[in-house]
PDB file of N, CA and C in Angstrom:
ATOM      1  N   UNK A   1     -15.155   4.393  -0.896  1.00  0.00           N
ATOM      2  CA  UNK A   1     -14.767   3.647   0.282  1.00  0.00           C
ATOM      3  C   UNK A   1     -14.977   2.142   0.074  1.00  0.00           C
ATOM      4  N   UNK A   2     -15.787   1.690  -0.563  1.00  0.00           N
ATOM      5  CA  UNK A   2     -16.044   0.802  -0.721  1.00  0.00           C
ATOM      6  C   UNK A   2     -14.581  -0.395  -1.458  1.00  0.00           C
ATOM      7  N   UNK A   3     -14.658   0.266  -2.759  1.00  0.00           N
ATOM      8  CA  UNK A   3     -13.382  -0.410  -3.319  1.00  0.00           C
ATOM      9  C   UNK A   3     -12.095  -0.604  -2.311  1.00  0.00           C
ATOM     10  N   UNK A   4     -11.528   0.889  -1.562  1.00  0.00           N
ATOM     11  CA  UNK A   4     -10.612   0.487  -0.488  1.00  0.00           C
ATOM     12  C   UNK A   4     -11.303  -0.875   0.243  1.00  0.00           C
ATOM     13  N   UNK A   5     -12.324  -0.601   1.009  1.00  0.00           N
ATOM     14  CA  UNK A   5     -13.018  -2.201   2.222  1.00  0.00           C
ATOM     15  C   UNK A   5     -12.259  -3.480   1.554  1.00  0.00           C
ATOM     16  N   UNK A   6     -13.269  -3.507   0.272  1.00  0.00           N
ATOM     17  CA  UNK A   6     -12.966  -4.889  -0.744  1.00  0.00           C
ATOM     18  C   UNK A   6     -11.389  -4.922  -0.595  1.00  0.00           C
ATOM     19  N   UNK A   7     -10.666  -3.970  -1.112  1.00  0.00           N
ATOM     20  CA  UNK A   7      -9.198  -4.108  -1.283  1.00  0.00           C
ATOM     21  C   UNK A   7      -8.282  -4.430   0.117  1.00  0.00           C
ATOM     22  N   UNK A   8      -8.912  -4.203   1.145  1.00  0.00           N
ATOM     23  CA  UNK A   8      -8.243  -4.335   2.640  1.00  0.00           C
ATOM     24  C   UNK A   8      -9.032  -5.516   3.335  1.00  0.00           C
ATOM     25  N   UNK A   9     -10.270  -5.819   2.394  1.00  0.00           N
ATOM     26  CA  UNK A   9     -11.167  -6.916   3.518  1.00  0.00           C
ATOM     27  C   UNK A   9     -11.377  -6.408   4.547  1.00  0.00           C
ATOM     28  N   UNK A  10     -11.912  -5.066   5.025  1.00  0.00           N
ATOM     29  CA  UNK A  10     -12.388  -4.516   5.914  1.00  0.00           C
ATOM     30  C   UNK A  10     -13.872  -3.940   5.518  1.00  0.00           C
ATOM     31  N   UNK A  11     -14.338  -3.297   6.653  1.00  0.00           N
ATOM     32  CA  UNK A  11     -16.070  -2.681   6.664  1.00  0.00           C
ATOM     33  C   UNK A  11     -15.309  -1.555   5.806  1.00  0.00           C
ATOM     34  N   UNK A  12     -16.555  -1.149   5.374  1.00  0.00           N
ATOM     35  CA  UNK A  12     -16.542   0.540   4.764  1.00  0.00           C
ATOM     36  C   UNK A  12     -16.148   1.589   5.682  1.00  0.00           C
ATOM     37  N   UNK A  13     -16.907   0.693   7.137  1.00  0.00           N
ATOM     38  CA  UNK A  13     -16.771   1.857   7.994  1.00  0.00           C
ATOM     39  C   UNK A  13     -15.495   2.043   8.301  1.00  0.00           C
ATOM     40  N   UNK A  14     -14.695   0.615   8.410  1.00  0.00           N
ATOM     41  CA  UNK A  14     -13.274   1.002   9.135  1.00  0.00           C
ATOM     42  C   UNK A  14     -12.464   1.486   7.848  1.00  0.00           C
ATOM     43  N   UNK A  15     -12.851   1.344   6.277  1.00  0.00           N
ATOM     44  CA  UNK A  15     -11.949   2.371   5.525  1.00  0.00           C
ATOM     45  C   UNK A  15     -12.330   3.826   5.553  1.00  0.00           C
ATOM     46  N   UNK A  16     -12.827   4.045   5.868  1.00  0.00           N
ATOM     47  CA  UNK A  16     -13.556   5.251   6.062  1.00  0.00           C
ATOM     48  C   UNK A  16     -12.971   6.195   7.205  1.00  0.00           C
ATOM     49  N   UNK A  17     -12.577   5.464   7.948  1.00  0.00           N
ATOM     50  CA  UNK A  17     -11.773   5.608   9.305  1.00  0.00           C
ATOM     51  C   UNK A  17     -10.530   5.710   8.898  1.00  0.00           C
ATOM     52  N   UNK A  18     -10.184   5.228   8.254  1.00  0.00           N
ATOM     53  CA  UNK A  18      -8.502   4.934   7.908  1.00  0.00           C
ATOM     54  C   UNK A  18      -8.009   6.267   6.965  1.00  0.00           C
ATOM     55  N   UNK A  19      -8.814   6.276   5.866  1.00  0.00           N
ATOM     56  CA  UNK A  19      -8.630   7.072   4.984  1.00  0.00           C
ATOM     57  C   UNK A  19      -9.104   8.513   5.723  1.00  0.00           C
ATOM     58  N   UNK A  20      -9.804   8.761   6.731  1.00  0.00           N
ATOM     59  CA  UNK A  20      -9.789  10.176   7.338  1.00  0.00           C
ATOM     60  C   UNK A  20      -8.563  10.730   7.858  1.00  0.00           C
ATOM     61  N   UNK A  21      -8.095   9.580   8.422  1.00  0.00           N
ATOM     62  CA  UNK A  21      -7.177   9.661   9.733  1.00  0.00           C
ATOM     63  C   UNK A  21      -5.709   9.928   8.566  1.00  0.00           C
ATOM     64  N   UNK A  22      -5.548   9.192   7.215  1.00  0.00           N
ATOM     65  CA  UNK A  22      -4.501   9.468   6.473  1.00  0.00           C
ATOM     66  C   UNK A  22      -4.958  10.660   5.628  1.00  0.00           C
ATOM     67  N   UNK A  23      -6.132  11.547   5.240  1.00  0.00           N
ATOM     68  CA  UNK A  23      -6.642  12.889   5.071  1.00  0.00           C
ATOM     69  C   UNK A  23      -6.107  13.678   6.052  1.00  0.00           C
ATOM     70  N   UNK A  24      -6.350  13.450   7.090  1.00  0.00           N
ATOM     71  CA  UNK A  24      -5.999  14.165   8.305  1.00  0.00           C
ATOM     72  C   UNK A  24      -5.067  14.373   8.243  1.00  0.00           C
ATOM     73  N   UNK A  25      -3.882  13.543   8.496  1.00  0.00           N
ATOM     74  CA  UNK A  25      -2.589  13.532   8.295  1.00  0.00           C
ATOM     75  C   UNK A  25      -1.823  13.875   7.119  1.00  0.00           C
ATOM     76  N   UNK A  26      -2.454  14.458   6.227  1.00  0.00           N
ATOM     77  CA  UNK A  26      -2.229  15.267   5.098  1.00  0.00           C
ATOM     78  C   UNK A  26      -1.757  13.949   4.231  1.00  0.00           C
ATOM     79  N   UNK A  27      -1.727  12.948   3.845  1.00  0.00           N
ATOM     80  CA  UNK A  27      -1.262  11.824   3.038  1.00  0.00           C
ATOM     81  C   UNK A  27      -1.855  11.522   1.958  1.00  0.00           C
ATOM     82  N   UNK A  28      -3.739  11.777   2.129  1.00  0.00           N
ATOM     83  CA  UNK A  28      -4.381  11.405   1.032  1.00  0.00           C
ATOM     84  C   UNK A  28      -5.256  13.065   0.826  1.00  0.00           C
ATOM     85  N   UNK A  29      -5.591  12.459  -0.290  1.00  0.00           N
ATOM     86  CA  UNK A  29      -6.934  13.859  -0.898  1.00  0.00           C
ATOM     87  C   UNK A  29      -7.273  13.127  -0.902  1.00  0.00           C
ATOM     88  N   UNK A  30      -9.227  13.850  -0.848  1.00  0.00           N
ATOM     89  CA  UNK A  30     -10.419  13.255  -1.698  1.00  0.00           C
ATOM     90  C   UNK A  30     -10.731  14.107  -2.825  1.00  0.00           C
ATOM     91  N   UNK A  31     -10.490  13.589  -3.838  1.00  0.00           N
ATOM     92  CA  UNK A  31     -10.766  14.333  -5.410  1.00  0.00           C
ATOM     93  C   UNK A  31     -12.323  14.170  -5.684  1.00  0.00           C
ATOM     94  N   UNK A  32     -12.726  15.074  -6.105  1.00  0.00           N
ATOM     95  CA  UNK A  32     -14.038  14.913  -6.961  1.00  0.00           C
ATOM     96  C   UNK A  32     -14.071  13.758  -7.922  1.00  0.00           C
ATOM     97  N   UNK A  33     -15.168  12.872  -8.235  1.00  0.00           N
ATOM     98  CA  UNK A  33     -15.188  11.620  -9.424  1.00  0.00           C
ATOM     99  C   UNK A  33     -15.279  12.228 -10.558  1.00  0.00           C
ATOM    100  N   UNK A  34     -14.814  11.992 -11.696  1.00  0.00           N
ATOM    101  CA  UNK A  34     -15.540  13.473 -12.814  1.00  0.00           C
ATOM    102  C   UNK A  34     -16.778  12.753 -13.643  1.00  0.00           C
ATOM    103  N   UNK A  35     -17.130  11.814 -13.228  1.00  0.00           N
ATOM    104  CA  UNK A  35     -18.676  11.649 -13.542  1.00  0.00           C
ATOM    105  C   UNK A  35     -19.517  11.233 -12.535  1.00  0.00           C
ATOM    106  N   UNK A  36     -19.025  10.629 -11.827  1.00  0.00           N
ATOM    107  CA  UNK A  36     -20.114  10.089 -10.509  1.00  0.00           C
ATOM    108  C   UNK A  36     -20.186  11.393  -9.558  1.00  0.00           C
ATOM    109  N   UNK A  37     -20.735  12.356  -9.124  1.00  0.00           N
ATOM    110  CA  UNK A  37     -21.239  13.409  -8.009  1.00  0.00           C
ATOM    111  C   UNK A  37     -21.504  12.513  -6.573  1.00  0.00           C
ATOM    112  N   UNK A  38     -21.451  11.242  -6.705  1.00  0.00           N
ATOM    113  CA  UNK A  38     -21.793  10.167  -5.302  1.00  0.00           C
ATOM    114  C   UNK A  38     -20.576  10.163  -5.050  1.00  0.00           C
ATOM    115  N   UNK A  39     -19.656   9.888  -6.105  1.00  0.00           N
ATOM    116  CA  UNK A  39     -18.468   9.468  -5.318  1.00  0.00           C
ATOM    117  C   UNK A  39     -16.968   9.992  -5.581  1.00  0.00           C
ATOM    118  N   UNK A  40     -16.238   9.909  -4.659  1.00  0.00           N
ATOM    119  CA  UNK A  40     -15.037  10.647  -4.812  1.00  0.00           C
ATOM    120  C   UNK A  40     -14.165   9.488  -5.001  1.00  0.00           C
ATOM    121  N   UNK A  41     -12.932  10.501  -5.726  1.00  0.00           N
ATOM    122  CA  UNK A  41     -11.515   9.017  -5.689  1.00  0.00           C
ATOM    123  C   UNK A  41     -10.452  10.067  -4.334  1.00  0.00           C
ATOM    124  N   UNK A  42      -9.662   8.491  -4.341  1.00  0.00           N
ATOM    125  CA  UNK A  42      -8.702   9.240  -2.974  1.00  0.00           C
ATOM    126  C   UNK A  42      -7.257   9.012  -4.422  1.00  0.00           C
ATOM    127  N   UNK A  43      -6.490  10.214  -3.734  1.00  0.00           N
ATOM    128  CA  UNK A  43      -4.897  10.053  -4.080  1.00  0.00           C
ATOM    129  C   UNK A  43      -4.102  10.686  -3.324  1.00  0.00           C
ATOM    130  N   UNK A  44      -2.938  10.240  -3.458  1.00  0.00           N
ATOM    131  CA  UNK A  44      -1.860  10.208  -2.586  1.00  0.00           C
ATOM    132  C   UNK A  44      -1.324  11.885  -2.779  1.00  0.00           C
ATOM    133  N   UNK A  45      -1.105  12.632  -1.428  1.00  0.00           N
ATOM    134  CA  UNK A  45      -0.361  13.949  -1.341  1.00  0.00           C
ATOM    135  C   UNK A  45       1.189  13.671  -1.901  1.00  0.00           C
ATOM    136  N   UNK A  46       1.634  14.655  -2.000  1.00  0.00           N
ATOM    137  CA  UNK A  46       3.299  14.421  -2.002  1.00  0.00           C
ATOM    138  C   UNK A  46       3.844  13.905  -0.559  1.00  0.00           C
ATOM    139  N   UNK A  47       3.103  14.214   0.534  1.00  0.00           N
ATOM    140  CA  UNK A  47       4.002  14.129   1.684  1.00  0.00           C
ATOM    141  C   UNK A  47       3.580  12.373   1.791  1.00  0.00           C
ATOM    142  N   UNK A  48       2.187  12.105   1.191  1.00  0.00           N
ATOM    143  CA  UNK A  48       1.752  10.289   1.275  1.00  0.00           C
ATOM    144  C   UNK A  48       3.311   9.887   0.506  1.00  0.00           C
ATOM    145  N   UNK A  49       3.040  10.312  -1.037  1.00  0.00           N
ATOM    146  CA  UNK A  49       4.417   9.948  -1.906  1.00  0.00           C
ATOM    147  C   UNK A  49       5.294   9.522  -0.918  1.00  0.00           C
ATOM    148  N   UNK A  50       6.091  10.363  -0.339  1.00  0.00           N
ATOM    149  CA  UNK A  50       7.229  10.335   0.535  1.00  0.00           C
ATOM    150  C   UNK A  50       7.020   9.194   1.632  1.00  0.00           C
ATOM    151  N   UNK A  51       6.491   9.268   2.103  1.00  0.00           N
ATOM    152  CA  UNK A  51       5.838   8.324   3.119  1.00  0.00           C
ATOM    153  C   UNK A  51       5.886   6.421   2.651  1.00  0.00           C
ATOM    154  N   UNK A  52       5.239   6.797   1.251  1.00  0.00           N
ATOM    155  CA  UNK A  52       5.272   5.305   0.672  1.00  0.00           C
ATOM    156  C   UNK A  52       6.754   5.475   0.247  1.00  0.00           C
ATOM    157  N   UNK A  53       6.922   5.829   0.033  1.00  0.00           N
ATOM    158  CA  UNK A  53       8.458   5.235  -0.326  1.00  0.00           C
ATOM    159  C   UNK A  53       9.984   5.096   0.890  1.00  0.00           C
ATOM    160  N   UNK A  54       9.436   5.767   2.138  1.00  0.00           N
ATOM    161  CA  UNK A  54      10.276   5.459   2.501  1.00  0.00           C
ATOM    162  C   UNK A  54       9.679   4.513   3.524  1.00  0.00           C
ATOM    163  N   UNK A  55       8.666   4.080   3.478  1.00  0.00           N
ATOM    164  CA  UNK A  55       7.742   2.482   3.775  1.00  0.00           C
ATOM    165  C   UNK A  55       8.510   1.616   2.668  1.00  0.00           C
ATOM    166  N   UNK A  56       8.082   1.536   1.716  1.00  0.00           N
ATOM    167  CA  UNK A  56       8.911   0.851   0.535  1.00  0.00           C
ATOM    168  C   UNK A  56      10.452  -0.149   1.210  1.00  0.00           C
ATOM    169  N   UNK A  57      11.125   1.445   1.305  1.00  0.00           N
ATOM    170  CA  UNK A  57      12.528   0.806   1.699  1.00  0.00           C
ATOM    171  C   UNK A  57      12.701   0.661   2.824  1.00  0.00           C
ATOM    172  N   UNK A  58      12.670   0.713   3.728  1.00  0.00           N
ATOM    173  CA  UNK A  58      12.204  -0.139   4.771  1.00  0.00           C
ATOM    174  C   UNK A  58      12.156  -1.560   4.641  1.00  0.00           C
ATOM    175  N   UNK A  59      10.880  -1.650   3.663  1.00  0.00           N
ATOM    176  CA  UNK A  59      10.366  -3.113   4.062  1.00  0.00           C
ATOM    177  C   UNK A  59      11.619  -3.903   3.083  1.00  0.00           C
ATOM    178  N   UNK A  60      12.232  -3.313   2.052  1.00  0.00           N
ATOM    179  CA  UNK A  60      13.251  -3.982   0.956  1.00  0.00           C
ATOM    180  C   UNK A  60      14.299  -3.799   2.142  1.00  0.00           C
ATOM    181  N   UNK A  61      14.947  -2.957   2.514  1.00  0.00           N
ATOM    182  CA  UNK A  61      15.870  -3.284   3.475  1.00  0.00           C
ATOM    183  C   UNK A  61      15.906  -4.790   4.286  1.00  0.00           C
ATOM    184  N   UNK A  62      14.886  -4.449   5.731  1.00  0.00           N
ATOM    185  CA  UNK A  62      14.446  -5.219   5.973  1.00  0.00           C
ATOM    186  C   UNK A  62      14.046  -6.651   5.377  1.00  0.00           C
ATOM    187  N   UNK A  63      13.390  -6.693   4.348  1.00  0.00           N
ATOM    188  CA  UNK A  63      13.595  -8.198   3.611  1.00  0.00           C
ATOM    189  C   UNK A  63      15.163  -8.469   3.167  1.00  0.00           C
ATOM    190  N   UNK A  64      15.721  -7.778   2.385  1.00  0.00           N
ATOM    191  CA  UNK A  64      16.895  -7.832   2.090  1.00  0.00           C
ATOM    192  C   UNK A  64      17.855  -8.329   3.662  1.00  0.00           C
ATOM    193  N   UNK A  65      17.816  -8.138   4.527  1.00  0.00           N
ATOM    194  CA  UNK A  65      18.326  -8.775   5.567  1.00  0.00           C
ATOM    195  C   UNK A  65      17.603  -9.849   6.089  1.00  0.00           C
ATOM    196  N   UNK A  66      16.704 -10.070   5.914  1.00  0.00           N
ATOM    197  CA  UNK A  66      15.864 -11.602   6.248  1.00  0.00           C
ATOM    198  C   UNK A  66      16.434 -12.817   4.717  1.00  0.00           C
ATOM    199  N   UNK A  67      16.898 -12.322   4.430  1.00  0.00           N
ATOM    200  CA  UNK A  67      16.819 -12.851   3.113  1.00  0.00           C
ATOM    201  C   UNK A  67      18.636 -13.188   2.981  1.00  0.00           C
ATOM    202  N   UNK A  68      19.652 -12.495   3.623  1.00  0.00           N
ATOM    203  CA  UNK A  68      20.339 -12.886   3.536  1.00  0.00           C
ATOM    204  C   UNK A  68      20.802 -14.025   4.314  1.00  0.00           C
ATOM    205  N   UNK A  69      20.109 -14.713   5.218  1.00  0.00           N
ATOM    206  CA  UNK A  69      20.304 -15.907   6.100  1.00  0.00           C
ATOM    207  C   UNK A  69      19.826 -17.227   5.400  1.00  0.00           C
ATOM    208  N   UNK A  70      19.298 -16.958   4.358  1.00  0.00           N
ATOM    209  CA  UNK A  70      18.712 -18.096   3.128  1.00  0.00           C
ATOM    210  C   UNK A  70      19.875 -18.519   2.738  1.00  0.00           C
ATOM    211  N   UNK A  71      20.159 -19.824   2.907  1.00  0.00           N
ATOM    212  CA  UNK A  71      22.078 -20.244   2.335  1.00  0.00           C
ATOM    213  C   UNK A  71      21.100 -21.395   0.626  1.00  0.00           C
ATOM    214  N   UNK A  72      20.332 -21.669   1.256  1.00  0.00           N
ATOM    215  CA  UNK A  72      19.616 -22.560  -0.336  1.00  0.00           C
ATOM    216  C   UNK A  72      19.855 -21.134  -1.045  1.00  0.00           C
ATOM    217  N   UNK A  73      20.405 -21.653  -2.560  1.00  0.00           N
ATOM    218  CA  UNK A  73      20.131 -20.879  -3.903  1.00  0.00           C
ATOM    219  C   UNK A  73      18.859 -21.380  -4.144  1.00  0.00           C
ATOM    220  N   UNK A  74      18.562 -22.372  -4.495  1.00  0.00           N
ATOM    221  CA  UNK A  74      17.419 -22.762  -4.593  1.00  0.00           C
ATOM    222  C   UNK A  74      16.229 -22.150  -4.164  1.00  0.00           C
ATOM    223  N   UNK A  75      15.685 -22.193  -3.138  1.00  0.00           N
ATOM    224  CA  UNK A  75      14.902 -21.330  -1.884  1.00  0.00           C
ATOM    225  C   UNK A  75      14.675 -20.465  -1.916  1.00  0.00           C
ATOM    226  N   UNK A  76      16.224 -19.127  -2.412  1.00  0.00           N
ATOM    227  CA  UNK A  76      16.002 -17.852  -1.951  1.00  0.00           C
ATOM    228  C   UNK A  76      15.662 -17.841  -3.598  1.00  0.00           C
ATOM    229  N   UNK A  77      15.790 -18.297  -5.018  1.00  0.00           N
ATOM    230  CA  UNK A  77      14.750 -18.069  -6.244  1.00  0.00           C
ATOM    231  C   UNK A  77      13.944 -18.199  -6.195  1.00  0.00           C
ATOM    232  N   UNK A  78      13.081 -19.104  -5.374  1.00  0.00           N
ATOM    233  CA  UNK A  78      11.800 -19.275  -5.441  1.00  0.00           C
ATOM    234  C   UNK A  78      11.129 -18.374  -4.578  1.00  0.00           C
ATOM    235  N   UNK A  79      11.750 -17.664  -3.591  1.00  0.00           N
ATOM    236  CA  UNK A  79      10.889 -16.815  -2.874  1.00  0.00           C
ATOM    237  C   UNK A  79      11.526 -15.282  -3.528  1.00  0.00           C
ATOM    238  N   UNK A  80      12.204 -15.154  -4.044  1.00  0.00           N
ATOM    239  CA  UNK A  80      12.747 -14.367  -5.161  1.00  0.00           C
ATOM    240  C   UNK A  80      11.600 -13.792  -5.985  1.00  0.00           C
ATOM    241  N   UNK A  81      10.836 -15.006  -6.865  1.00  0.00           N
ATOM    242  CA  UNK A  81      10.138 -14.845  -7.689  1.00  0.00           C
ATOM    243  C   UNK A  81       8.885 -14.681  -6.569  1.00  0.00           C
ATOM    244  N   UNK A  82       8.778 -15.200  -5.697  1.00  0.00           N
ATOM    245  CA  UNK A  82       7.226 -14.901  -4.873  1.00  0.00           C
ATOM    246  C   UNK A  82       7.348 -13.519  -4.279  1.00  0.00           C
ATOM    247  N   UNK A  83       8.244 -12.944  -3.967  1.00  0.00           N
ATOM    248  CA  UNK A  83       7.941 -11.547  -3.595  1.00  0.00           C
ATOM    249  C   UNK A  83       8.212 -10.493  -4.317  1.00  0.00           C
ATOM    250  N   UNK A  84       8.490 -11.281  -6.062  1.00  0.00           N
ATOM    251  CA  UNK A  84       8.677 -10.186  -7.313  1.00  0.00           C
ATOM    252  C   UNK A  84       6.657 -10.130  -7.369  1.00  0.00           C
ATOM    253  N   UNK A  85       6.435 -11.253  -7.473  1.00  0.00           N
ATOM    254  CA  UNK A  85       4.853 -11.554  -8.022  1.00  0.00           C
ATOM    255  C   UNK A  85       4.263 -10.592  -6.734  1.00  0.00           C
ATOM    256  N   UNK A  86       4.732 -10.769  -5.282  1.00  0.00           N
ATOM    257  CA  UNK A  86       3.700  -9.446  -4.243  1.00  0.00           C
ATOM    258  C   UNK A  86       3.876  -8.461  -4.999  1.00  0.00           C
ATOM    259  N   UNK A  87       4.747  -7.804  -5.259  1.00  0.00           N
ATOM    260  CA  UNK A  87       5.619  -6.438  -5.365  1.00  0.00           C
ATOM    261  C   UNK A  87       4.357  -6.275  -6.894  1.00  0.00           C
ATOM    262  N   UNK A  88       4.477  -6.662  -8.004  1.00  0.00           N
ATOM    263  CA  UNK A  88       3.426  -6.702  -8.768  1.00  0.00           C
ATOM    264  C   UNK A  88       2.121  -6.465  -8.800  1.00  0.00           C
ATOM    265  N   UNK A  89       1.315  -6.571  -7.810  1.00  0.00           N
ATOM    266  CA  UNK A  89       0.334  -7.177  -7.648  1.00  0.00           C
ATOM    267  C   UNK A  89       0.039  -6.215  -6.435  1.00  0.00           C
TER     268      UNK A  89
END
């Protein structure tokens, strides 16, 4: 839980919360660590899979239409390359 907090800038407690509620909702497992017995890793169900990806396109849709009102060439490369570098990262 911890690494999620750090990764969201939230308490432990509220990843902890989050990640039940997406357990719950069948999206994530908690896997056994295969050396730490303290701690577990989370991964994504098939139905999470599905879920992120059609989050994914969505948000590319959606940008993809925010993006077509950019008339600078200029502009829309540079934010081109800034939301290749999110997408990365």
């Amino acid at each position: 839980m911890q690494e999620v907090a750090d990764e969201l800038t939230i308490t432990v407690g509220a990843a902890s919360k989050i990640v039940d509620r997406l357990t719950r909702d069948g999206l994530t497992e908690r896997l056994p660590h295969p050396t730490d017995r303290r701690s577990s890793l989370l991964g994504l169900t098939d139905a999470g899979r599905s879920a992120l990806e059609v989050g994914r396109a969505s948000m590319t849709a959606t940008l993809r239409d925010r993006l077509e009102t950019i008339t600078t060439a200029e502009r829309l490369e540079e934010l081109t390359r800034t939301l290749e570098t999110l997408l990365r990262s």
